[in-house]
Structure formats: structure tokens, C-alpha cells
Protein backbone atom coordinates (compact mmCIF):
# COMPACT_ATOMS: atom_id res chain seq x y z
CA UNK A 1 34.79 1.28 -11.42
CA UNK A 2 34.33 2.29 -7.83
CA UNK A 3 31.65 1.00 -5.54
CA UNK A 4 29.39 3.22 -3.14
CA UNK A 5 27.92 1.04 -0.13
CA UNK A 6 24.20 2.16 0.62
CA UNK A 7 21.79 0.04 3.29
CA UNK A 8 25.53 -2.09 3.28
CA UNK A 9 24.76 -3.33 -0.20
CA UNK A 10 27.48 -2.22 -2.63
CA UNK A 11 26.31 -0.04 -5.57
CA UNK A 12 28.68 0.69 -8.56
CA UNK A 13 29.27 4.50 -8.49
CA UNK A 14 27.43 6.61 -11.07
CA UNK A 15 23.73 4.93 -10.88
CA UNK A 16 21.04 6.41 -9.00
CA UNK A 17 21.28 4.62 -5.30
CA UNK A 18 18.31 2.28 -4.41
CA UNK A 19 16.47 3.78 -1.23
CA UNK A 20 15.69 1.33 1.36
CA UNK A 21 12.23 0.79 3.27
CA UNK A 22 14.51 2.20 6.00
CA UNK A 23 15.73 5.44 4.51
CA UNK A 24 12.31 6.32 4.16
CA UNK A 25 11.05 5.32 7.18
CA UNK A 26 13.61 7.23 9.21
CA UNK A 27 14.12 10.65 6.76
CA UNK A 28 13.01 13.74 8.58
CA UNK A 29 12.06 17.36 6.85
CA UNK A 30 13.42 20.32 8.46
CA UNK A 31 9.66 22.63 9.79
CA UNK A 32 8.20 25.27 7.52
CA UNK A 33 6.40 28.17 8.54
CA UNK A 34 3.57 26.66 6.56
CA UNK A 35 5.01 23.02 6.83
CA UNK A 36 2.63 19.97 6.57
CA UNK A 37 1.09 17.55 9.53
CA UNK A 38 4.01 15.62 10.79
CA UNK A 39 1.82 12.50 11.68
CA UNK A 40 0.46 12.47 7.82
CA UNK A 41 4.14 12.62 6.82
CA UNK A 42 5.01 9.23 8.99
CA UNK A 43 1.71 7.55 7.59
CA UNK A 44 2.50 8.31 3.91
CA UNK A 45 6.02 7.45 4.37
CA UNK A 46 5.47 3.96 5.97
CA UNK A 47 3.25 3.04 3.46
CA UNK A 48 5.56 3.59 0.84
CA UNK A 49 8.29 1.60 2.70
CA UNK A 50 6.20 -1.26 3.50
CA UNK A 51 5.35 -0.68 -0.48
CA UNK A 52 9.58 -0.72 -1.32
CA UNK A 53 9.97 -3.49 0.91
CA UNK A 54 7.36 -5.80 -1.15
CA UNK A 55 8.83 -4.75 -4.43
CA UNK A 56 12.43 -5.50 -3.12
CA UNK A 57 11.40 -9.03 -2.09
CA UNK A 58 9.46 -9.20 -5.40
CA UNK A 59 12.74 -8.06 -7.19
CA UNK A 60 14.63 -10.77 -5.58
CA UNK A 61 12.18 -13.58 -6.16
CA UNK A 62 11.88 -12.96 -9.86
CA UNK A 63 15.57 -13.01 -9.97
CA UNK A 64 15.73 -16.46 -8.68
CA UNK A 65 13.53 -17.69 -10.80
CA UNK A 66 14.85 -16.24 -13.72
CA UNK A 67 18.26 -17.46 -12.70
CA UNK A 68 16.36 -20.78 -12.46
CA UNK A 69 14.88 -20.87 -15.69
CA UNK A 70 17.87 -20.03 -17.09
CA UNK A 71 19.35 -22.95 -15.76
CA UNK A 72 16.84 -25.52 -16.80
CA UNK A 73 17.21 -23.72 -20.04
CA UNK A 74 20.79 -24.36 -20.42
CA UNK A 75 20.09 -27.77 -19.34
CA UNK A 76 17.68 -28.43 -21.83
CA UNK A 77 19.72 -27.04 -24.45
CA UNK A 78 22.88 -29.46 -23.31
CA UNK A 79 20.36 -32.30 -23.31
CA UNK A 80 18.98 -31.49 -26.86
CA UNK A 81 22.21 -30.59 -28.56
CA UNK A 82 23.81 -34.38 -27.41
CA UNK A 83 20.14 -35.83 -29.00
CA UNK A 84 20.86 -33.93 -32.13
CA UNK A 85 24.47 -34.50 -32.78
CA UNK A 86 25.23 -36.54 -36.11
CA UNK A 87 26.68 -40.02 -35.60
CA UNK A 88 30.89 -39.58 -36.16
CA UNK A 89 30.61 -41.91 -39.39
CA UNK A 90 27.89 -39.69 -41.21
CA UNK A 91 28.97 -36.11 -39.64
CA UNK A 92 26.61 -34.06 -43.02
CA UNK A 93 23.31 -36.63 -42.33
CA UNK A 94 22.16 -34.76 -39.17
CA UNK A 95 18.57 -32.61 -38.88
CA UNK A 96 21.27 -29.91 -39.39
């Protein structure tokens, strides 16, 4: 499957691209006859950066921790599994 590089972060090609806090920061309208207060525009839209930009570093801190639990899981399961095994003369007189 083909990649398509956004914000230079690749994104496999038929998903909806992530915007970045910069994208929205820096996208300009094209004027209206009855078009909307510029300044308003630039307000709304840097809140909802700064707003992207807290859930992307949310995004990525839940990811390490879930790829740190999963870890420690695995670990824990490795350490279990060795405390569980049967001795080699009795292999049928485990908990198992």
C-alpha cells in the first residue's frame, strides 16, 4: 500500500489525513461579499490548534504507556508461566 507524507509524517493512502496545529493555523479562506471578521477567524482557529496540539501530545503519551503496559504485561506473563510450569518428572500434576 502506498504512503502519502502530510506535516512529513507518512500516512498510508486511503485514510482521512491527520491535520496539524499548523495546517490550521496557516489555512486562509478566499473573501465573500458577506464573508466573516478575519481577526475572529485567526482567534477561533488558534484555539483549535493549540486544542490539536494537546490532543496530539496526549495521543502520543497514552501510546507510550500503553506500549509500556504492554510490556510489563508480557513480562509478567513470562514470569508467571516459568512459576506455573509442571516439574519434567510429573508433566499432568500442574495447576493446569
Amino acid at each position: 500500500m502506498s504512503q502519502v507524507y502530510r506535516g512529513s509524517q507518512p500516512q498510508p493512502a486511503g485514510y482521512p489525513a491527520r491535520l496539524t496545529p499548523y495546517e490550521v493555523r496557516t489555512r486562509e479562506f478566499a473573501a465573500r461579499r458577506c464573508g466573516v471578521d478575519p481577526d475572529e477567524v485567526r482567534e477561533f482557529q488558534a484555539r483549535v490548534a493549540d486544542e490539536l496540539s494537546t490532543l496530539n501530545e496526549t495521543v502520543r503519551l497514552l501510546s507510550q504507556e500503553n506500549g509500556r503496559l504492554g510490556r510489563a504485561l508480557r513480562d509478567w506473563q513470562t514470569m508467571h508461566a516459568r512459576e506455573c510450569r509442571p516439574p519434567h518428572d510429573q508433566p499432568n500434576s500442574g495447576h493446569w
